[in-house]
PDB file of N, CA and C in Angstrom:
ATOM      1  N   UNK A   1       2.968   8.732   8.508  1.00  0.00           N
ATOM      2  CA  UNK A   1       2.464   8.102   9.707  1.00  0.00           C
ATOM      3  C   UNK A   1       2.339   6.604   9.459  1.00  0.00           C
ATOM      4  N   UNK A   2       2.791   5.508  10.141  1.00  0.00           N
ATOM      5  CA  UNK A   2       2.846   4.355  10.256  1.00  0.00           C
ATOM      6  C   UNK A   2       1.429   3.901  11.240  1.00  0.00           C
ATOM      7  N   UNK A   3       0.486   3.265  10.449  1.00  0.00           N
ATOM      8  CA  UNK A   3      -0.501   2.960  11.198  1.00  0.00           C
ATOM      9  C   UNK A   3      -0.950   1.234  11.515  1.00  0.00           C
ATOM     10  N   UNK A   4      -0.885   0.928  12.705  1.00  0.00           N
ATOM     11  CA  UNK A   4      -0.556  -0.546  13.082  1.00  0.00           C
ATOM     12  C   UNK A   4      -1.537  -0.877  13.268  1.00  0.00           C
ATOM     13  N   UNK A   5      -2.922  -0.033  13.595  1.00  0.00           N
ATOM     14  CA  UNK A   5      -4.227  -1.048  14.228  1.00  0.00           C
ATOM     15  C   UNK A   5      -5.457   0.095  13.558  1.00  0.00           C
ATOM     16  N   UNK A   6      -6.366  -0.587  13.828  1.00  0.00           N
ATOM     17  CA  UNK A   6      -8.016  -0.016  13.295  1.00  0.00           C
ATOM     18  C   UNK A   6      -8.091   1.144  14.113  1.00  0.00           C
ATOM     19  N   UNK A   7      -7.633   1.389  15.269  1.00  0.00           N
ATOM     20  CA  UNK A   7      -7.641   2.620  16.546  1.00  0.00           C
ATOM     21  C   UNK A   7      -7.067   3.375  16.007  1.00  0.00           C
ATOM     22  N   UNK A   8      -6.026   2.955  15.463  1.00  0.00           N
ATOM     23  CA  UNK A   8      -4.784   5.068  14.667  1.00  0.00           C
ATOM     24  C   UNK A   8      -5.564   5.027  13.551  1.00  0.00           C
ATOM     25  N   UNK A   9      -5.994   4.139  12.447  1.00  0.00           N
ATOM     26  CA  UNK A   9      -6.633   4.731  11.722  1.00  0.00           C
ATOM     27  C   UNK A   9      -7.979   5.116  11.657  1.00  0.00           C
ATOM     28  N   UNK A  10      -8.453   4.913  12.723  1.00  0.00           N
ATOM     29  CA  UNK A  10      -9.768   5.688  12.873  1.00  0.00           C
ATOM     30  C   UNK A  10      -9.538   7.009  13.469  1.00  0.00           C
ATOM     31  N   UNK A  11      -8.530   6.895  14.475  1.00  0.00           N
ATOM     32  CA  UNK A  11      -8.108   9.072  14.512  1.00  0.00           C
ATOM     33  C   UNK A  11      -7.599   9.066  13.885  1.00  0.00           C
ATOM     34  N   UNK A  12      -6.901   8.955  13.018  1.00  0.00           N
ATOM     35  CA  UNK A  12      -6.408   9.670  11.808  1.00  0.00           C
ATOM     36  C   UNK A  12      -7.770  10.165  10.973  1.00  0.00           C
ATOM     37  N   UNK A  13      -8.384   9.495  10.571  1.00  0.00           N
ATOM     38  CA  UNK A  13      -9.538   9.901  10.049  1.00  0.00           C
ATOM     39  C   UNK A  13     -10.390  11.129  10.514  1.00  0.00           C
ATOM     40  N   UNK A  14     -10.655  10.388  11.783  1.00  0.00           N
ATOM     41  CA  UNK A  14     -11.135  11.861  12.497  1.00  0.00           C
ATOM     42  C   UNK A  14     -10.572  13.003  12.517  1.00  0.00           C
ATOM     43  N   UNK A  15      -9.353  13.055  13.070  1.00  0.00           N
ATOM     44  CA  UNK A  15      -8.446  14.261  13.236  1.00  0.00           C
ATOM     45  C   UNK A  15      -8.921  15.105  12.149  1.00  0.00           C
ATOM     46  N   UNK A  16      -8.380  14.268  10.723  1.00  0.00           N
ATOM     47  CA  UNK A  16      -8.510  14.979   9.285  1.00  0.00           C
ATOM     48  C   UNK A  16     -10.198  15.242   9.093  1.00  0.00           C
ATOM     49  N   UNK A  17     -10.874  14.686   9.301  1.00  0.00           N
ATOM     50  CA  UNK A  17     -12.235  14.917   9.237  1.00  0.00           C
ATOM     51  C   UNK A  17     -12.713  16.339   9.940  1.00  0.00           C
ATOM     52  N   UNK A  18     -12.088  16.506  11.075  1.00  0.00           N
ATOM     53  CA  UNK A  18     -12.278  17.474  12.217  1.00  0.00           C
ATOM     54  C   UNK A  18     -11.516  18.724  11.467  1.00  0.00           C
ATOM     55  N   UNK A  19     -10.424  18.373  11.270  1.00  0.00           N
ATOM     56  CA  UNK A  19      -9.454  19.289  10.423  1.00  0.00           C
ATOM     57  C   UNK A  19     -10.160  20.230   9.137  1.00  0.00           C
ATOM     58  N   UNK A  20     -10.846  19.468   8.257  1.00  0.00           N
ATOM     59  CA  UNK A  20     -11.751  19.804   7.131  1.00  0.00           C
ATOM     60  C   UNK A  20     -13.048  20.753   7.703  1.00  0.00           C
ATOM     61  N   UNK A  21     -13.326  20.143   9.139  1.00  0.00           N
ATOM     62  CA  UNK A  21     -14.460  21.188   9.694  1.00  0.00           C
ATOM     63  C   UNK A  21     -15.680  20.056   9.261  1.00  0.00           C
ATOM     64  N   UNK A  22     -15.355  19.096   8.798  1.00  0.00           N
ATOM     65  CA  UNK A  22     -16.641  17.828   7.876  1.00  0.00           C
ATOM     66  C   UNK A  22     -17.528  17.346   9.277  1.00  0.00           C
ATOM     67  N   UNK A  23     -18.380  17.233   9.237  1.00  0.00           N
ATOM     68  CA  UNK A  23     -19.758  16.194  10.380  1.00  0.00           C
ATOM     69  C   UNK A  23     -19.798  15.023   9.583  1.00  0.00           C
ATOM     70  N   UNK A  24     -19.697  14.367  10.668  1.00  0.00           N
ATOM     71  CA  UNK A  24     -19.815  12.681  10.547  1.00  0.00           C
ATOM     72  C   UNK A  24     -20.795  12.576   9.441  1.00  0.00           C
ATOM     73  N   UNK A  25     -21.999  13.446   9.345  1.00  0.00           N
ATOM     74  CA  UNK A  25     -23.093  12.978   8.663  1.00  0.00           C
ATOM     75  C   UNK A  25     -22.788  13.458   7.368  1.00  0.00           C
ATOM     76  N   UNK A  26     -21.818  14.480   7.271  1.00  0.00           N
ATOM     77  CA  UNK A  26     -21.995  15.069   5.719  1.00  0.00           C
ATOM     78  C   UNK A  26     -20.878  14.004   4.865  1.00  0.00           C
ATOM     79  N   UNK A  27     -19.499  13.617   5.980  1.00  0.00           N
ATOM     80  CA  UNK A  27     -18.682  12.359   5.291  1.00  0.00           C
ATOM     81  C   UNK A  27     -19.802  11.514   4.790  1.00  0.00           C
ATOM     82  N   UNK A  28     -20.532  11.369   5.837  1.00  0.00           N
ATOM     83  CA  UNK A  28     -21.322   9.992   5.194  1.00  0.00           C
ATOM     84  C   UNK A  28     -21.771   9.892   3.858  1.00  0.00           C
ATOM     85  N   UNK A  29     -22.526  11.302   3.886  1.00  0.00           N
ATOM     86  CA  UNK A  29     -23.365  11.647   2.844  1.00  0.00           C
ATOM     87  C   UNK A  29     -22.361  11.802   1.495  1.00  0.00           C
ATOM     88  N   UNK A  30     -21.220  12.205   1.319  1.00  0.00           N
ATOM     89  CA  UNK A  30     -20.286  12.696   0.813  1.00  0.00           C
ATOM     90  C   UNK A  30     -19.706  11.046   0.071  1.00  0.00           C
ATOM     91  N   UNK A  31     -19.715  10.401   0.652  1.00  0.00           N
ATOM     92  CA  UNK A  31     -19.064   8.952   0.902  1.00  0.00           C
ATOM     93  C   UNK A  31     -20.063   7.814   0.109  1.00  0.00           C
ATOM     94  N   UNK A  32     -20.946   8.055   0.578  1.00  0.00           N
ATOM     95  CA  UNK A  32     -22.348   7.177  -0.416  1.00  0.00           C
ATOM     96  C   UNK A  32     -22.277   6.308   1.230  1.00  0.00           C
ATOM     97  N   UNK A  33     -21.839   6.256   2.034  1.00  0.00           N
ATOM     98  CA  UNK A  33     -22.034   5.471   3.360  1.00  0.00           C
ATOM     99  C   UNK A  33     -23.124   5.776   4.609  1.00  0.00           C
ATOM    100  N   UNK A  34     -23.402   5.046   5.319  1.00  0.00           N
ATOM    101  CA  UNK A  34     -24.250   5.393   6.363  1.00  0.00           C
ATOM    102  C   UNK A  34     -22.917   5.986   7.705  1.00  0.00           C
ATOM    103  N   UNK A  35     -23.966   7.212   7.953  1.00  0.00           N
ATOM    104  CA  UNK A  35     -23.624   7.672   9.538  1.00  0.00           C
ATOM    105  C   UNK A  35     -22.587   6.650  10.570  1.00  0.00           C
ATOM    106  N   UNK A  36     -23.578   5.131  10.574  1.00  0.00           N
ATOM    107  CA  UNK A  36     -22.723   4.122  11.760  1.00  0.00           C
ATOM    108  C   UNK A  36     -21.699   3.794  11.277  1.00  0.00           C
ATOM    109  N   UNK A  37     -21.363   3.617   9.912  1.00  0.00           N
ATOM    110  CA  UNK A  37     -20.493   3.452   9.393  1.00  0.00           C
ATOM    111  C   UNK A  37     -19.161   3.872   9.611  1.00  0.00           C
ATOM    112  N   UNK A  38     -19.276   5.633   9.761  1.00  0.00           N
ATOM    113  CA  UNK A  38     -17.850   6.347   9.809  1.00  0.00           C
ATOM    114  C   UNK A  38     -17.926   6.706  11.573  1.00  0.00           C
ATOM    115  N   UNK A  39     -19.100   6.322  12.134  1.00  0.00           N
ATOM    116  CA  UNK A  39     -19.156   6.533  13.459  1.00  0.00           C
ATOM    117  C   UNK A  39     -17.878   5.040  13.998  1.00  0.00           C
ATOM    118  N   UNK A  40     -18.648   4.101  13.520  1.00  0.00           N
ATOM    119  CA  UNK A  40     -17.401   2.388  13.728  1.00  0.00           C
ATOM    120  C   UNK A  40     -15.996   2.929  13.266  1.00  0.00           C
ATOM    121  N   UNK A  41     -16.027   3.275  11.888  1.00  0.00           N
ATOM    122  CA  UNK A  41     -14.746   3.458  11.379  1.00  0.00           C
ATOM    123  C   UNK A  41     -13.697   4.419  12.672  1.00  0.00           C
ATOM    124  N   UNK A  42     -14.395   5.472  12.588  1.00  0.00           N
ATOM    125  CA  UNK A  42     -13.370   6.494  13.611  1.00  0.00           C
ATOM    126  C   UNK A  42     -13.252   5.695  15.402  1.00  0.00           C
ATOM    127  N   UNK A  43     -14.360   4.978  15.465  1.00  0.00           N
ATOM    128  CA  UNK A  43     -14.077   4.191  16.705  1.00  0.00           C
ATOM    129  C   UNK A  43     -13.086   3.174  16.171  1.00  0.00           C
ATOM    130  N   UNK A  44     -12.518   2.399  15.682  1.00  0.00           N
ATOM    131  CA  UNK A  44     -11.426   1.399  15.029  1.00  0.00           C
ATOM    132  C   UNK A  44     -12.135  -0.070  14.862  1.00  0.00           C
ATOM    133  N   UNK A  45     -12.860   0.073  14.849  1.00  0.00           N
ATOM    134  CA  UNK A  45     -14.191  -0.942  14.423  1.00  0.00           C
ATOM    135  C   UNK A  45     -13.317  -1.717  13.381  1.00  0.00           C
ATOM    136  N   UNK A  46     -12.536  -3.387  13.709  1.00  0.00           N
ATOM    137  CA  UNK A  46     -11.677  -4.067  12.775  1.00  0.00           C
ATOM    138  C   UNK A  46     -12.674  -4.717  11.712  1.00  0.00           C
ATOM    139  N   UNK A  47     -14.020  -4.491  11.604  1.00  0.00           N
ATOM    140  CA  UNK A  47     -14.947  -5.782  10.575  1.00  0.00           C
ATOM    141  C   UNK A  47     -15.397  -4.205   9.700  1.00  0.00           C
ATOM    142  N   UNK A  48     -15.074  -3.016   9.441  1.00  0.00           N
ATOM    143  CA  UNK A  48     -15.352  -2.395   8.745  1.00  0.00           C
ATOM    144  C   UNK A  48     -14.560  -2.770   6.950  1.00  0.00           C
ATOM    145  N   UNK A  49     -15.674  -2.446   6.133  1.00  0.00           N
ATOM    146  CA  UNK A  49     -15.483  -2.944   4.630  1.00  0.00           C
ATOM    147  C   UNK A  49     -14.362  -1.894   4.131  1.00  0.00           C
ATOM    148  N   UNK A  50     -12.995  -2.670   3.691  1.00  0.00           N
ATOM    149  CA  UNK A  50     -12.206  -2.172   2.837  1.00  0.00           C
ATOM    150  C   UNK A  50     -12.563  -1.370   2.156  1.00  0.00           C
ATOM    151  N   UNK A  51     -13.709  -1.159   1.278  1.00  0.00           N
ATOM    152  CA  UNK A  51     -14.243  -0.510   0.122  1.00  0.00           C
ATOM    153  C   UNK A  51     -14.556   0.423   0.551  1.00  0.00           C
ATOM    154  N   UNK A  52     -15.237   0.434   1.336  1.00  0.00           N
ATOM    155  CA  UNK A  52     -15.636   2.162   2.327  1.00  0.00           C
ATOM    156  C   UNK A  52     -14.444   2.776   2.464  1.00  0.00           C
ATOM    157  N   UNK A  53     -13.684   1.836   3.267  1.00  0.00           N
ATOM    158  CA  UNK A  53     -12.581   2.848   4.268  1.00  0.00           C
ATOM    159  C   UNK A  53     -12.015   3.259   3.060  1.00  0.00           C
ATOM    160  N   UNK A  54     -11.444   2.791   2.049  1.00  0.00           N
ATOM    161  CA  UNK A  54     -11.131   3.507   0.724  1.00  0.00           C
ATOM    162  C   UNK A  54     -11.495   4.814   0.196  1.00  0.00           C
ATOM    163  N   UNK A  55     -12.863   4.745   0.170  1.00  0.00           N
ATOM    164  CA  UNK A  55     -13.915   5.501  -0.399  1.00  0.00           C
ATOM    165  C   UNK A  55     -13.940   7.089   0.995  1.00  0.00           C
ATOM    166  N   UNK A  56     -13.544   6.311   2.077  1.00  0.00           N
ATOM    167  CA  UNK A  56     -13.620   7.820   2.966  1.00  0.00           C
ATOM    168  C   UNK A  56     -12.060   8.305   2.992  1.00  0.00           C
ATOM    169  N   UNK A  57     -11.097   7.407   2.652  1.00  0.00           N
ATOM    170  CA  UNK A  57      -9.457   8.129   2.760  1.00  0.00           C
ATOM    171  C   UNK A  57      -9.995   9.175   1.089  1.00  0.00           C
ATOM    172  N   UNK A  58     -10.062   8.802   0.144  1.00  0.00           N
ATOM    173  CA  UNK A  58      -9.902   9.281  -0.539  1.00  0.00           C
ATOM    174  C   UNK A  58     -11.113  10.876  -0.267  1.00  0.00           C
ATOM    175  N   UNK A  59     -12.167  10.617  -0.057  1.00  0.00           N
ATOM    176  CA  UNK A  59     -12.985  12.003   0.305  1.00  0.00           C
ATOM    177  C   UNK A  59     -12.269  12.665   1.030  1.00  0.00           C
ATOM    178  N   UNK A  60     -11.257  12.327   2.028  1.00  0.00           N
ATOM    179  CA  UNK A  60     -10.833  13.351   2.883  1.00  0.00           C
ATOM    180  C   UNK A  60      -9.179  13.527   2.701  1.00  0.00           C
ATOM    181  N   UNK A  61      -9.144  13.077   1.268  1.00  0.00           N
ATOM    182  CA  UNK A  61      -7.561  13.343   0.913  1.00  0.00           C
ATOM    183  C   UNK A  61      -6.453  12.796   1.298  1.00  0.00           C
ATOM    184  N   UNK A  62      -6.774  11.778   2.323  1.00  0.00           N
ATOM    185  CA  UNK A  62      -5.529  10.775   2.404  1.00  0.00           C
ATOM    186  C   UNK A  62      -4.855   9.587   2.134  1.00  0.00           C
ATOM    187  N   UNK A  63      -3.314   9.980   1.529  1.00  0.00           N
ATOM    188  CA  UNK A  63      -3.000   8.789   0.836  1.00  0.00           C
ATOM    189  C   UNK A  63      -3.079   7.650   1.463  1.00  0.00           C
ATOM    190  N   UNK A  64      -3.005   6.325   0.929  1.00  0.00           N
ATOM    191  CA  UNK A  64      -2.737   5.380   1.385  1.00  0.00           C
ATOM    192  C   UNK A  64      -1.637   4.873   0.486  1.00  0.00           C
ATOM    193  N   UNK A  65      -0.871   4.252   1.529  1.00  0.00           N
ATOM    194  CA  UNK A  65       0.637   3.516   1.006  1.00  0.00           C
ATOM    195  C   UNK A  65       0.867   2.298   1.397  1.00  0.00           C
ATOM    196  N   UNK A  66       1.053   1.537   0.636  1.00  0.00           N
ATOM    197  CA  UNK A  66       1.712   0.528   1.524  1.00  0.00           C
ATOM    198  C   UNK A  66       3.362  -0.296   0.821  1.00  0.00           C
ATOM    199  N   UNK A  67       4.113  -0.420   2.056  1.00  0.00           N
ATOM    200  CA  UNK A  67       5.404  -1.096   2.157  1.00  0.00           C
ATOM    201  C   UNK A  67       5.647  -2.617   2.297  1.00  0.00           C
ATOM    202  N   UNK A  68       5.969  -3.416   1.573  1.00  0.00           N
ATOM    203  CA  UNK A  68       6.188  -4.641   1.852  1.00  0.00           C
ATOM    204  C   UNK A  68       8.011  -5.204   2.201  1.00  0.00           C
ATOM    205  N   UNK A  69       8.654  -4.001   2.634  1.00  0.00           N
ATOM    206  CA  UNK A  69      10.113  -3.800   2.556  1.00  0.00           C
ATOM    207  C   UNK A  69      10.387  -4.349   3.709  1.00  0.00           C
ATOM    208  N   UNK A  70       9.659  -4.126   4.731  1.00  0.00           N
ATOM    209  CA  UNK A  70      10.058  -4.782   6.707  1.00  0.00           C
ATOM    210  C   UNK A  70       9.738  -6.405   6.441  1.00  0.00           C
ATOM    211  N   UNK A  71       9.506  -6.939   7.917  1.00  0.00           N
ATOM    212  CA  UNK A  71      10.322  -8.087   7.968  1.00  0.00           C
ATOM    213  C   UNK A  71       9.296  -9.134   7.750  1.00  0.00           C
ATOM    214  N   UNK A  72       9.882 -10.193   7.441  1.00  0.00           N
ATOM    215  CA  UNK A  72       9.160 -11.023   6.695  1.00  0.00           C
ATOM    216  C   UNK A  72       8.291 -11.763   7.594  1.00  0.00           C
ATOM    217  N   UNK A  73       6.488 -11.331   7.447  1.00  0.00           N
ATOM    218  CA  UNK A  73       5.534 -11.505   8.870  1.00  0.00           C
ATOM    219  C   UNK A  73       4.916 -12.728   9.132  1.00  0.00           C
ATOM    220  N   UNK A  74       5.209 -13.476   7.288  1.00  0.00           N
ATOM    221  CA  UNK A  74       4.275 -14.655   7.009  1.00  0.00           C
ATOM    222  C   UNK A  74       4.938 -16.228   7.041  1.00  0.00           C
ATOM    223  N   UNK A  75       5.693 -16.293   6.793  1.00  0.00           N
ATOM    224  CA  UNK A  75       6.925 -17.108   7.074  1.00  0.00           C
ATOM    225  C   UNK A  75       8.046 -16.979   7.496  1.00  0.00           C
ATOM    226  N   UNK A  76       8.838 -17.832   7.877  1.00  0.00           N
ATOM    227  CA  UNK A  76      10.427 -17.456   8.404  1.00  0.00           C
ATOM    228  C   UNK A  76      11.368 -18.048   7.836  1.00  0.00           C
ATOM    229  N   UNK A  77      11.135 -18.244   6.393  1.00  0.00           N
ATOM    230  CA  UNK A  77      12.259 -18.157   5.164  1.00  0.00           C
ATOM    231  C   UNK A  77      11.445 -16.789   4.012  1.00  0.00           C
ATOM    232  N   UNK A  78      12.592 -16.309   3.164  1.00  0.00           N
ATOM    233  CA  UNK A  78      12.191 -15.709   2.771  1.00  0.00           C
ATOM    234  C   UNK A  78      13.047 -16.230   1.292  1.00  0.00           C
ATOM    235  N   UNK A  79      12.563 -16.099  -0.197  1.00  0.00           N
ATOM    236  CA  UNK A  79      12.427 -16.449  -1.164  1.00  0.00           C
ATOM    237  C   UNK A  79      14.044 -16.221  -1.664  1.00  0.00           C
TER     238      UNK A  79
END
């Protein structure tokens, strides 16, 4: 799954969260995080801490990948 904004990866989360049968509160608990936390996260909440969202892909088993192979986003020469 190719995820472009804070919105797919917050259902993604959920979905899989829902999938596991997990309550918001036990991720939390599970996570070392507060409740509002994965409540923002699954809403696509963009000022949520890297370190969390880490900390909840990995509790709920999903990889994270990333590609730097597509097109060049930061400049328009490329090396």
């Amino acid at each position: 799954m190719n995820i472009t904004s804070t919105e797919q990866l917050g259902i993604l989360i959920r979905a899989r969260r829902k999938e596991l049968r997990v309550t918001q509160k036990d991720l939390a608990m599970t996570c070392g995080t507060g409740l509002r936390f994965i409540i923002d996260l699954e809403g696509g909440k963009p000022t949520c801490h890297i370190g969390k969202i880490l900390q909840v892909l990995q509790a709920l088993g999903i990889k994270l990948q990333a590609d730097s192979s597509g097109s060049d986003r930061i400049g328009n020469s490329k090396p």
